[in-house]
C-alpha atoms as a PDB file:
ATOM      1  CA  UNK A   1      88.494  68.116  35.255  1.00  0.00           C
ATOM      2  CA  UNK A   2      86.205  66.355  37.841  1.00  0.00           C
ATOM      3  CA  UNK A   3      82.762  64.999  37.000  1.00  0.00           C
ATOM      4  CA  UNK A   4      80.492  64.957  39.832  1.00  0.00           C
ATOM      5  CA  UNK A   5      78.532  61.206  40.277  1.00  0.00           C
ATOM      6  CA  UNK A   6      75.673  60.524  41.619  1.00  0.00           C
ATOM      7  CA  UNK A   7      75.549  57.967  44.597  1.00  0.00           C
ATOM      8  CA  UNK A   8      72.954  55.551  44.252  1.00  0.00           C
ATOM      9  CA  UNK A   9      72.175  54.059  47.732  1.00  0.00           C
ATOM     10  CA  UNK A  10      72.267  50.360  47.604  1.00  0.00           C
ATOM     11  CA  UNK A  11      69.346  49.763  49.784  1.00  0.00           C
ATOM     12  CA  UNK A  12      66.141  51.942  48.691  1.00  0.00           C
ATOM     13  CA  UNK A  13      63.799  51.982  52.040  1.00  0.00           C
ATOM     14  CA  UNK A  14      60.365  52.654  50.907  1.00  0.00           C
ATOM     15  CA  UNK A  15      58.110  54.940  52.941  1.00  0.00           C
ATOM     16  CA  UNK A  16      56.316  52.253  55.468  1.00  0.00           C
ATOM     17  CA  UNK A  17      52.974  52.004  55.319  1.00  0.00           C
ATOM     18  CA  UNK A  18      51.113  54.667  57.926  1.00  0.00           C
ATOM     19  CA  UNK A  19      49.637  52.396  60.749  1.00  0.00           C
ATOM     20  CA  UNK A  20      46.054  53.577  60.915  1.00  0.00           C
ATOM     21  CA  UNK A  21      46.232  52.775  56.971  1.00  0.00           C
ATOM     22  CA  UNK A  22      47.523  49.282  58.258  1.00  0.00           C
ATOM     23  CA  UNK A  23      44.853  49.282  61.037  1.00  0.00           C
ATOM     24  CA  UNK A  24      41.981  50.200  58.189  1.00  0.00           C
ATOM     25  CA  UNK A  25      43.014  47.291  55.848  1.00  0.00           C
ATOM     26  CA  UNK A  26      43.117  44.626  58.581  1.00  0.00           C
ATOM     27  CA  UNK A  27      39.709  45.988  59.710  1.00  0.00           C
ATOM     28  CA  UNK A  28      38.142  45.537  56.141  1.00  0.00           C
ATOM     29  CA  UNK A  29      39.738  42.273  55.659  1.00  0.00           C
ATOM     30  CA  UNK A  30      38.301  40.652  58.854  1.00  0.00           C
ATOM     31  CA  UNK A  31      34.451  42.795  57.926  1.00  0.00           C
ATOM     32  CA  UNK A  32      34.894  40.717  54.679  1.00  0.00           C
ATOM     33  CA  UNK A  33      35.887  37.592  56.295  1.00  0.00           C
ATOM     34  CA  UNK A  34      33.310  37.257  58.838  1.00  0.00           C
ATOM     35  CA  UNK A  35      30.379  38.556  55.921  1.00  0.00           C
ATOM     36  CA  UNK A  36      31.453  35.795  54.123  1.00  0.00           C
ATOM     37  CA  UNK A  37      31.270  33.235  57.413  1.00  0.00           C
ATOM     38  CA  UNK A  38      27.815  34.718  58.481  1.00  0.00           C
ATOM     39  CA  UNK A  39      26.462  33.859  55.090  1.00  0.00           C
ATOM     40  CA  UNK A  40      27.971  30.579  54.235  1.00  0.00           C
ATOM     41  CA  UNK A  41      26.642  29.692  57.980  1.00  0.00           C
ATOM     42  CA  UNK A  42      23.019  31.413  57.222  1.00  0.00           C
ATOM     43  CA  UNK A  43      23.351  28.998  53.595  1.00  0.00           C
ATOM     44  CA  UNK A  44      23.758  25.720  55.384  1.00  0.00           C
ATOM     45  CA  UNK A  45      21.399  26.956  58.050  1.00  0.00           C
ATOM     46  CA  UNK A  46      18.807  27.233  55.646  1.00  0.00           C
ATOM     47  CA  UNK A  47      17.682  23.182  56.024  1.00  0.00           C
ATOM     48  CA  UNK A  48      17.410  23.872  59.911  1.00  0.00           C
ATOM     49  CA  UNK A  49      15.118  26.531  59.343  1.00  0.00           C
ATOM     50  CA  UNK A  50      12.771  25.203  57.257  1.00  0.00           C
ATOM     51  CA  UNK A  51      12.279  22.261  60.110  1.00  0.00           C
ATOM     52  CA  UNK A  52      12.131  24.515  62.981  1.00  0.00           C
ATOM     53  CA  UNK A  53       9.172  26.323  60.788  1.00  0.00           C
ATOM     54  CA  UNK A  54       7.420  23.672  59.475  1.00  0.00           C
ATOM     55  CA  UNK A  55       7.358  21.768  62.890  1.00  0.00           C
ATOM     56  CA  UNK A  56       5.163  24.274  64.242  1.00  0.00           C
ATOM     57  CA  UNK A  57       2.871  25.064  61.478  1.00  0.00           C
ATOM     58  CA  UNK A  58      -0.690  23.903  61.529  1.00  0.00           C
ATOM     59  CA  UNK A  59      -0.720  20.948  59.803  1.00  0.00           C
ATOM     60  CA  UNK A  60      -3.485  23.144  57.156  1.00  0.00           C
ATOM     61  CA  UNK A  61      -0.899  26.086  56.575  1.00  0.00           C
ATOM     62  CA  UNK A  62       2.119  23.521  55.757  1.00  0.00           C
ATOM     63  CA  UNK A  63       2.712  23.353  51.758  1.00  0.00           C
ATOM     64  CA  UNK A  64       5.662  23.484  49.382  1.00  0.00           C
ATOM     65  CA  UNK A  65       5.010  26.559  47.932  1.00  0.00           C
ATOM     66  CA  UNK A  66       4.452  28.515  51.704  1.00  0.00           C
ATOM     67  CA  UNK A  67       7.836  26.480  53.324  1.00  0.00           C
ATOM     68  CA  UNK A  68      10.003  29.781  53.762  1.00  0.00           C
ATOM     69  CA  UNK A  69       7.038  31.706  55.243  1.00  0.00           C
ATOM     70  CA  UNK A  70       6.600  31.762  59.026  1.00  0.00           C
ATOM     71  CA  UNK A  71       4.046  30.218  61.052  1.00  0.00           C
ATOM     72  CA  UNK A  72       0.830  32.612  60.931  1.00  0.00           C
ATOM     73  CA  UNK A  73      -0.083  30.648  64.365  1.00  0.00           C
ATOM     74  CA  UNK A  74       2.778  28.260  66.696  1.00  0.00           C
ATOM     75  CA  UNK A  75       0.992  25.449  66.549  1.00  0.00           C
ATOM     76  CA  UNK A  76       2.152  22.121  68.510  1.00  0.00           C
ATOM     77  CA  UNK A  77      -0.370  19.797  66.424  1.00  0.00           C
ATOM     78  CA  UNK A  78       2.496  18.009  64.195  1.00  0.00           C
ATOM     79  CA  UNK A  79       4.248  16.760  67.336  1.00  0.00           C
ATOM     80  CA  UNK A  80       1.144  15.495  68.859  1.00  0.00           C
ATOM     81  CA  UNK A  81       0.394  13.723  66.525  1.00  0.00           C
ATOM     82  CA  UNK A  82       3.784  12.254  65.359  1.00  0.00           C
ATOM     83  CA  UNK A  83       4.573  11.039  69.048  1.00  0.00           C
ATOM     84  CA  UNK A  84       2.860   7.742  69.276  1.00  0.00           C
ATOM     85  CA  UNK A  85       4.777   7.091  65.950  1.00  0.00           C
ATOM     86  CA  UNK A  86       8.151   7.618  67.158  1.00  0.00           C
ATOM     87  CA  UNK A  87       7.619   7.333  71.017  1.00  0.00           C
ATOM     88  CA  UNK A  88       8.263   3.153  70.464  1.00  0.00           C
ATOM     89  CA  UNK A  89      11.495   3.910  68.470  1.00  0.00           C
ATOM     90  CA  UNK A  90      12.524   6.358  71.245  1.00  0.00           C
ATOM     91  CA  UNK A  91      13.204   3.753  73.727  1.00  0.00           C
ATOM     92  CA  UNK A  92      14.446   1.053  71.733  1.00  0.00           C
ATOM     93  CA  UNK A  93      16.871   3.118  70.662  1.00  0.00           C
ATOM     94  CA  UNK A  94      17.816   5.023  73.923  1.00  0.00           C
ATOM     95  CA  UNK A  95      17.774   1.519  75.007  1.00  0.00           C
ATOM     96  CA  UNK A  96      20.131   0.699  72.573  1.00  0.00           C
ATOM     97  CA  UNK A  97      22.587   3.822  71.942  1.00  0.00           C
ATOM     98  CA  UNK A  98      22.985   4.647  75.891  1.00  0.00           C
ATOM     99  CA  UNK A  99      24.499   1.099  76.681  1.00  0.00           C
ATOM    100  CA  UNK A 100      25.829   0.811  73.358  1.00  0.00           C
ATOM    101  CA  UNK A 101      28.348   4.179  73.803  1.00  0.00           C
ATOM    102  CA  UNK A 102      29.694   3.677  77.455  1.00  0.00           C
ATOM    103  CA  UNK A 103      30.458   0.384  76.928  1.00  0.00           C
ATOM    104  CA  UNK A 104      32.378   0.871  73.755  1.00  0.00           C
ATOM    105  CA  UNK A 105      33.854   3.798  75.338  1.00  0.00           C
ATOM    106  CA  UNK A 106      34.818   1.975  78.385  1.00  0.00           C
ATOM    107  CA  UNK A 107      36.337  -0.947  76.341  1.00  0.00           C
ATOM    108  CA  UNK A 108      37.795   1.947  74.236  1.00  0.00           C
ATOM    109  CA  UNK A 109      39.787   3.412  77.256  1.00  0.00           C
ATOM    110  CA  UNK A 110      41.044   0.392  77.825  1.00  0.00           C
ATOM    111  CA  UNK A 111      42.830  -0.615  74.671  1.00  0.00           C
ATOM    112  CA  UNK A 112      44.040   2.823  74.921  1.00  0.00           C
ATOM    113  CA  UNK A 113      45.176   2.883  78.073  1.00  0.00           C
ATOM    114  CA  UNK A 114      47.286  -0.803  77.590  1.00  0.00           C
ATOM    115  CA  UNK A 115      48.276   0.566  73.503  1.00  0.00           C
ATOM    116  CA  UNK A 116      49.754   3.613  74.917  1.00  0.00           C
ATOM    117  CA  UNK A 117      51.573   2.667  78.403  1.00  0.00           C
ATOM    118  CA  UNK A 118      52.068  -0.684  78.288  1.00  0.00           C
ATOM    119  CA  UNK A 119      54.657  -3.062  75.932  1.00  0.00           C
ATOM    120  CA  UNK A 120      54.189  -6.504  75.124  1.00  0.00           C
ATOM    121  CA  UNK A 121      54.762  -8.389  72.220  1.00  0.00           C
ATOM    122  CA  UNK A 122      53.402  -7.498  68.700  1.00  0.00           C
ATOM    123  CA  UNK A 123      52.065  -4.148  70.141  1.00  0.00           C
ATOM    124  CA  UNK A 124      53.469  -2.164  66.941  1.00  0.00           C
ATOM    125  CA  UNK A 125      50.985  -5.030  65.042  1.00  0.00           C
ATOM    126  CA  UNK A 126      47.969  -4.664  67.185  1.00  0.00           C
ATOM    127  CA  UNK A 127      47.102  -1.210  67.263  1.00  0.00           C
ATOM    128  CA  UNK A 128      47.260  -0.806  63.461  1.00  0.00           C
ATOM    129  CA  UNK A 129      44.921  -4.289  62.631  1.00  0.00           C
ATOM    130  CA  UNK A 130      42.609  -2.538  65.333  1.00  0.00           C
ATOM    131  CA  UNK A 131      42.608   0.977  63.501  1.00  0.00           C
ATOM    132  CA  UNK A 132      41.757  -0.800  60.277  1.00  0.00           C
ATOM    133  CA  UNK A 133      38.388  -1.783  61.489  1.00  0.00           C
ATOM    134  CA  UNK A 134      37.446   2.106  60.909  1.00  0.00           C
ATOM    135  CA  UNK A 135      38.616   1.359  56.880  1.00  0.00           C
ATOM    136  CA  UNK A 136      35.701  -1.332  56.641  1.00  0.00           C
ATOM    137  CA  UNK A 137      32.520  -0.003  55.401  1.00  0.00           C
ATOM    138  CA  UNK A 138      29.320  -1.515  56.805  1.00  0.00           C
ATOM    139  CA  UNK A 139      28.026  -2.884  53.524  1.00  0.00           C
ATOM    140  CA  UNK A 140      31.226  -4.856  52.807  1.00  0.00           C
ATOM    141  CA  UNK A 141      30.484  -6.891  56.609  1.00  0.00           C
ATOM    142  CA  UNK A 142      26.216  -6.985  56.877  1.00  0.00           C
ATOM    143  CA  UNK A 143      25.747 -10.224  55.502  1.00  0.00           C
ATOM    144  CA  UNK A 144      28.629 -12.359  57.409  1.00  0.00           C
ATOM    145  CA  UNK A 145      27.085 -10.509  60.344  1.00  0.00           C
ATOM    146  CA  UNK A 146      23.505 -11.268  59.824  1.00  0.00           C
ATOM    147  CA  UNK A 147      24.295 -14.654  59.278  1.00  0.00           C
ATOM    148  CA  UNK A 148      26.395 -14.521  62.207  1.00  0.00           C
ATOM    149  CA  UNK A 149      23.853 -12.879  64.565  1.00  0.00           C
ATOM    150  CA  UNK A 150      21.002 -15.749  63.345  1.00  0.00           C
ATOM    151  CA  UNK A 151      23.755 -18.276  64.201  1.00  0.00           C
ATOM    152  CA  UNK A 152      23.746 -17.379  67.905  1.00  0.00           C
ATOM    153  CA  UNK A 153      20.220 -16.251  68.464  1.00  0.00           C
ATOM    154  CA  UNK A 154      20.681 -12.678  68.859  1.00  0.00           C
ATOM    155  CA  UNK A 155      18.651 -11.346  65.330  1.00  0.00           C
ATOM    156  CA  UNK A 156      15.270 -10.401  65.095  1.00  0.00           C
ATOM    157  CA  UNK A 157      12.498 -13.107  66.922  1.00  0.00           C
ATOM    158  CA  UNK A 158      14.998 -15.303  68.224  1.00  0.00           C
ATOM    159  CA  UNK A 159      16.306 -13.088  70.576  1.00  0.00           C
ATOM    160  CA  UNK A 160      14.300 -12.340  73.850  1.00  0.00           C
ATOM    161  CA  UNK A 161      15.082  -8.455  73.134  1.00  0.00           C
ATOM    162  CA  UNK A 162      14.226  -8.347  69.626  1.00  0.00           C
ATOM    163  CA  UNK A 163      17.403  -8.037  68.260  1.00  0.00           C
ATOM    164  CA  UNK A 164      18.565  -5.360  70.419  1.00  0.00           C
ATOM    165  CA  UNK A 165      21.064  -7.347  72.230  1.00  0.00           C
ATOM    166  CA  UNK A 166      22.712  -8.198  68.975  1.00  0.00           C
ATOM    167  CA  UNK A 167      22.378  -4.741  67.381  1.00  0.00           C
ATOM    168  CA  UNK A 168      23.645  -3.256  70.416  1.00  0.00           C
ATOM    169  CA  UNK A 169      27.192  -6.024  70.156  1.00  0.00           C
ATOM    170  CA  UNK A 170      27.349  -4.853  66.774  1.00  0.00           C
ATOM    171  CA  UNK A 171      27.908  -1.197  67.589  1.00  0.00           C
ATOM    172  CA  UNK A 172      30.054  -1.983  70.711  1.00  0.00           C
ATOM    173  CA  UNK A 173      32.384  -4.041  68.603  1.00  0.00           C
ATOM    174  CA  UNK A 174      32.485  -1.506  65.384  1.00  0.00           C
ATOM    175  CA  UNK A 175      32.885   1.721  67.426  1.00  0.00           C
ATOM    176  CA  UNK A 176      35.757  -0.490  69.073  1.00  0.00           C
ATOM    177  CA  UNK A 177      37.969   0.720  66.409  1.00  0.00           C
ATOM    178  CA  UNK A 178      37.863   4.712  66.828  1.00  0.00           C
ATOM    179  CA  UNK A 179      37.461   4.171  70.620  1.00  0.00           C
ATOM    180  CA  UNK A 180      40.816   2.880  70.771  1.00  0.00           C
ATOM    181  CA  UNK A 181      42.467   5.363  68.838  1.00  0.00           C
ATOM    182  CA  UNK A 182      40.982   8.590  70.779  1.00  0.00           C
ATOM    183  CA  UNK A 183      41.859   7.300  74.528  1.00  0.00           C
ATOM    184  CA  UNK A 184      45.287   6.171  72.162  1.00  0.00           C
ATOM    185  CA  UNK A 185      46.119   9.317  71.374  1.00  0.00           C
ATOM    186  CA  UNK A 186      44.968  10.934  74.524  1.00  0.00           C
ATOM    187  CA  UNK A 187      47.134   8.598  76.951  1.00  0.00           C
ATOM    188  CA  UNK A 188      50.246   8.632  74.636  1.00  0.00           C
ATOM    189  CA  UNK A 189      50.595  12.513  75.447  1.00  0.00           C
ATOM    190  CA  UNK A 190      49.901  12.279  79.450  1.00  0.00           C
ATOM    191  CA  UNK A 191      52.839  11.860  81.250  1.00  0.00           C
ATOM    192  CA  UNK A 192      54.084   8.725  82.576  1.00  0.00           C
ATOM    193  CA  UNK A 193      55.126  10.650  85.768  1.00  0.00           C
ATOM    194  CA  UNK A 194      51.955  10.056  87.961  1.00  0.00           C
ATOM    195  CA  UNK A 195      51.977   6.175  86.703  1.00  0.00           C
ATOM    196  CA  UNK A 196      55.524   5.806  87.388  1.00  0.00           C
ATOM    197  CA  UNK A 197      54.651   7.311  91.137  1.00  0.00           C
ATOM    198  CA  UNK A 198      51.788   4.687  91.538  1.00  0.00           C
ATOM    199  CA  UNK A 199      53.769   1.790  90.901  1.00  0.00           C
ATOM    200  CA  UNK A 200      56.394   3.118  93.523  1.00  0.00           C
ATOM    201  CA  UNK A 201      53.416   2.796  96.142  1.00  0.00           C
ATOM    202  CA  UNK A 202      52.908  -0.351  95.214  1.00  0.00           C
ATOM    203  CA  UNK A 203      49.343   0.028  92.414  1.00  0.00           C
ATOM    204  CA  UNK A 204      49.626  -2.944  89.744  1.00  0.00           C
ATOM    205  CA  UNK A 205      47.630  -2.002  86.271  1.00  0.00           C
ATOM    206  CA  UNK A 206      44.480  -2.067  86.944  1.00  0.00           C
ATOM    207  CA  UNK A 207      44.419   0.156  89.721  1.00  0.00           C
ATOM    208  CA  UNK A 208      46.597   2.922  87.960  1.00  0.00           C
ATOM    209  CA  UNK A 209      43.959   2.249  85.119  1.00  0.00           C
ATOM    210  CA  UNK A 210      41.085   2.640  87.796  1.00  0.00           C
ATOM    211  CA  UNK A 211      43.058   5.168  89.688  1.00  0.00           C
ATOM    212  CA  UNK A 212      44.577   8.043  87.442  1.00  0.00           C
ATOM    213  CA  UNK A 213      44.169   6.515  84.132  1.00  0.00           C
ATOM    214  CA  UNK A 214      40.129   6.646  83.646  1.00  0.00           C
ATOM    215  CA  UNK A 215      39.746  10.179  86.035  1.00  0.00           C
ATOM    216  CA  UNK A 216      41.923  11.760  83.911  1.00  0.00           C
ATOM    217  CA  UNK A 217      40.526  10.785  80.330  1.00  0.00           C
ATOM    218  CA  UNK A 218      37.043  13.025  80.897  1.00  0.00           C
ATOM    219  CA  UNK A 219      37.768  14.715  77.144  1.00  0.00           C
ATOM    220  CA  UNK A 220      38.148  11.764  75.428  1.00  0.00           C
ATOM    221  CA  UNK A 221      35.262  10.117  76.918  1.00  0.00           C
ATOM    222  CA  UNK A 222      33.107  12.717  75.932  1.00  0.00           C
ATOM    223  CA  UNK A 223      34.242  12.524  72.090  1.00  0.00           C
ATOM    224  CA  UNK A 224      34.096   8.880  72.623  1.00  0.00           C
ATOM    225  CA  UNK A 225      30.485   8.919  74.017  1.00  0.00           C
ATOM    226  CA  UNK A 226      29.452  11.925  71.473  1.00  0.00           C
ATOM    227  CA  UNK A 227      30.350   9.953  68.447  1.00  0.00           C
ATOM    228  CA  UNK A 228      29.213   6.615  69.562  1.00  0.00           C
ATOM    229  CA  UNK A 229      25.886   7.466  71.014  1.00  0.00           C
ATOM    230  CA  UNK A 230      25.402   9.828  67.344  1.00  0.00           C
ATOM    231  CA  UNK A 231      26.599   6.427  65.191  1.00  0.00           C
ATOM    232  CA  UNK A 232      24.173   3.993  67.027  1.00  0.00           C
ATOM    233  CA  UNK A 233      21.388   6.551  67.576  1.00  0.00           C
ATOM    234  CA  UNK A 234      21.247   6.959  63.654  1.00  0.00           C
ATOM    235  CA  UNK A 235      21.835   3.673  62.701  1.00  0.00           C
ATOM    236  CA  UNK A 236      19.354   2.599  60.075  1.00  0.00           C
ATOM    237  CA  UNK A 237      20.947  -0.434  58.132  1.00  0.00           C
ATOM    238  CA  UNK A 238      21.842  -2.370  61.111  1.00  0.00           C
ATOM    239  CA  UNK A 239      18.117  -1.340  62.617  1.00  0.00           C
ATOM    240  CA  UNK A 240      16.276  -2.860  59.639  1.00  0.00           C
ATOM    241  CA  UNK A 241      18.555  -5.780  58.816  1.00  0.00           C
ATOM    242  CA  UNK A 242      18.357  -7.292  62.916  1.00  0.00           C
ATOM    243  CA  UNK A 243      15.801  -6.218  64.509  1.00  0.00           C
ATOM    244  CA  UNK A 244      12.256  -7.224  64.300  1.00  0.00           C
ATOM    245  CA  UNK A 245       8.720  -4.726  64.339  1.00  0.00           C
ATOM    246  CA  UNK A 246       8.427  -4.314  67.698  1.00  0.00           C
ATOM    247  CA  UNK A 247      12.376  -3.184  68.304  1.00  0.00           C
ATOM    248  CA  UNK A 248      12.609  -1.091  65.489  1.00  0.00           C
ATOM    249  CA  UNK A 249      15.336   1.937  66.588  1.00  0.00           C
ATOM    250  CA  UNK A 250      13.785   5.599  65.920  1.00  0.00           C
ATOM    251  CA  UNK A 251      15.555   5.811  62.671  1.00  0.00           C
ATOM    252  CA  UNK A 252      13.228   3.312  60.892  1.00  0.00           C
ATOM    253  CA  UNK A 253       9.611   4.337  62.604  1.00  0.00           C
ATOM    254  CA  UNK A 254      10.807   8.267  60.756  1.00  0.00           C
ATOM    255  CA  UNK A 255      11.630   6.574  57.525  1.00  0.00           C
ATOM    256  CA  UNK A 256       8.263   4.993  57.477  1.00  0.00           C
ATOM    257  CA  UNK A 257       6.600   8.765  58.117  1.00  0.00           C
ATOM    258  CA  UNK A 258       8.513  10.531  55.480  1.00  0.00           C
ATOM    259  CA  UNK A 259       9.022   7.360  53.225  1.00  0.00           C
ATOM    260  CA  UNK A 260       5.092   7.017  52.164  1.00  0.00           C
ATOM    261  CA  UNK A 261       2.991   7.539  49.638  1.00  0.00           C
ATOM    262  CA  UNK A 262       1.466  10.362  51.114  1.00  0.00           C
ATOM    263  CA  UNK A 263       3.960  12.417  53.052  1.00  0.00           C
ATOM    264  CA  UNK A 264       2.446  14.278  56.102  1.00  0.00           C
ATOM    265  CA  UNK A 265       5.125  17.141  55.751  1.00  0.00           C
ATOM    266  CA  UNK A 266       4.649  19.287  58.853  1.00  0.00           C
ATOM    267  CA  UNK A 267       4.728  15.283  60.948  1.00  0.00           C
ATOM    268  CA  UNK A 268       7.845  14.733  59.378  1.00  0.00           C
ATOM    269  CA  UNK A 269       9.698  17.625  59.605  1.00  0.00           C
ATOM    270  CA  UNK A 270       8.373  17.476  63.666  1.00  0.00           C
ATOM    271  CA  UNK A 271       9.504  13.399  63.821  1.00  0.00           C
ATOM    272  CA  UNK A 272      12.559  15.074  62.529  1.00  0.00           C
ATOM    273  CA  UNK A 273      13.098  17.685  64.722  1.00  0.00           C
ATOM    274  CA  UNK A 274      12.294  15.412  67.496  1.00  0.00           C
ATOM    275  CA  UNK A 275      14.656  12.792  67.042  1.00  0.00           C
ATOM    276  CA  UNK A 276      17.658  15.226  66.233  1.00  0.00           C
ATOM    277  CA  UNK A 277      16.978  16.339  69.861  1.00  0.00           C
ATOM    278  CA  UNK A 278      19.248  13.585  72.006  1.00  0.00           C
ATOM    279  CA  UNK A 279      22.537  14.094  70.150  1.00  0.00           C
ATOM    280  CA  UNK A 280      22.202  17.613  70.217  1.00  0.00           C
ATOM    281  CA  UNK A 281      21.544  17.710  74.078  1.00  0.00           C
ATOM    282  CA  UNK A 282      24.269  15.456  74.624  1.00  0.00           C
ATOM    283  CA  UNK A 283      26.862  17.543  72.501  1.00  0.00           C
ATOM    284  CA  UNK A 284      25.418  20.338  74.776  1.00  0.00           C
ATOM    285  CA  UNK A 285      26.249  18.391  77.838  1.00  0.00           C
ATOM    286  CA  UNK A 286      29.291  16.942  76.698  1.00  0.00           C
ATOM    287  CA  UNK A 287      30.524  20.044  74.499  1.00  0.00           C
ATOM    288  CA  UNK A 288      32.739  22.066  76.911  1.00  0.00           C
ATOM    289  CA  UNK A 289      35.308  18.828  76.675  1.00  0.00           C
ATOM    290  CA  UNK A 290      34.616  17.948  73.038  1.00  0.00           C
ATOM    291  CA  UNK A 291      37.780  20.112  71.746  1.00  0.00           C
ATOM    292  CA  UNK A 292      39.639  19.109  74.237  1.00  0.00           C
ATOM    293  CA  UNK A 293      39.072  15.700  73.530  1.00  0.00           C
ATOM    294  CA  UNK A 294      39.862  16.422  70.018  1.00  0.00           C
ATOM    295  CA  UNK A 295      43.072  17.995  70.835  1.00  0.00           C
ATOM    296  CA  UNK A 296      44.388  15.252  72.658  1.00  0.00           C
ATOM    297  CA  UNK A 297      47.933  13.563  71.462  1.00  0.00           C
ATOM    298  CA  UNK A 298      48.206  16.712  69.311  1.00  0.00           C
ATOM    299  CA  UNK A 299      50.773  18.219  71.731  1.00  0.00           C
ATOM    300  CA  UNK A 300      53.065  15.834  73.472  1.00  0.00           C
ATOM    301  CA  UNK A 301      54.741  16.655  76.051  1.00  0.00           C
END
């Protein structure tokens, strides 16, 4: 007698998924992705809002309990009369952060450029005692540097600029550090083919540093110039620690608007507003090679 058996396939294939029912989950999945980006964006959004408003209340309609409601009337009273406060800061510290940025971008380039293409002795040792200038917080280095800076004449009344000179040293030498290691990482991942070309026509360093080296760094000199024109332009410790009245940066003349005992809120929110303006124009400027600045020594080729 024969008994029939069942076959049991080894490999059960499930019925694939239908691809508009696919398509419909992928659809809902990005909906609920991006509703949850719009309002985590709209969240931290919120502060910017407020200033925008405020700045251009009348200075009668501006209160805490109205400081979600729009303006009833665009009023340009708050930065009329917050301007000769902060115009004095304004160029003290354009005067400061313009020079301030190049130059420690320029000096920046350099270190990169010799780091990254060029061996000497100890050049495994020198990058990293460079890179661990960015580990040293400015608190742990204010005093030596005061003290340093009165030593030579370049804090507060002693120097000719107000302390401008030295406060402007100070940034060039501490944004020396991350300088370094952006035009670093960007020269390690160009190619050493159009160097290698120069030197057959007869270029020594400095022109294939001149040459090819600096034309070709554009990204990294606008992340270099972004970050170091943003660090010195909101420098406040530094600012009130070497400089005296009359070179106070912007930061400090805003501090003393929103730092009193009676708080002018629409002013300050308008002193605000107006001295987030540079960086932001600058980013706008400089914002279409900011990634690809970032990107640099990512990918190597």
């Amino acid at each position: 007698m024969v008994r029939a058996t069942a076959t049991v396939p080894r490999h059960v294939v499930s019925d694939p998924i239908p691809p508009a029912a696919s398509k419909a989950a992928g659809g809902a999945r990005s909906v609920v992705r991006y509703v949850v980006l719009w309002a985590l964006a709209c969240f931290f959004l919120l502060p910017v809002y407020v200033l925008v408003v405020t700045s251009f209340k009348d200075p009668v309609d501006v209160s805490v309990t109205r400081i979600w409601e729009l303006p009833t009337s665009f009023s340009l009273d708050n930065f009329g009369l917050v301007w000769p406060k902060l115009s004095s800061g304004f160029r003290n510290s354009l005067s400061l952060a313009i020079p301030a940025s190049f130059l420690s971008a320029l000096l920046g380039c350099a270190n990169g450029f010799v780091l990254s293409k060029i061996r000497f002795p100890f050049s495994n040792v020198v990058f990293p005692l460079i890179l661990f200038g960015i580990f040293v917080p400015y608190q742990a280095v204010i005093i030596p540097v005061s003290q340093t800076m009165t030593a030579v004449g370049l804090r507060g009344g002693a120097d000719p600029t107000g302390g401008l000179a030295g406060l402007m040293l100070i940034h060039i030498i501490y944004g020396l550090p991350i300088t370094t290691l952006i035009f670093r990482n960007h020269f390690v991942a160009m190619s050493n083919t159009l160097l290698e070309s120069a030197r057959l026509d007869g270029a020594g360093i400095l022109r294939s540093f001149v040459d090819i080296a600096v034309p070709l760094a554009k990204p990294a000199f606008a992340v270099a110039i972004i970050w170091q024109f943003t660090s010195s332009w909101n420098d406040f410790m530094f600012g009130a620690m070497m400089t005296s009245r009359d070179s106070w940066p912007v930061t400090i003349a805003l501090n003393n608007i929103a730092g009193g005992q009676s708080v002018p809120f629409g002013q300050a929110m308008a002193g605000a507003l107006l001295v987030s303006l540079p960086t932001l124009a600058l980013y706008i400027m400089l914002g279409r090679f900011f990634m690809r600045g970032l990107l640099a020594g990512t990918l190597q080729d």
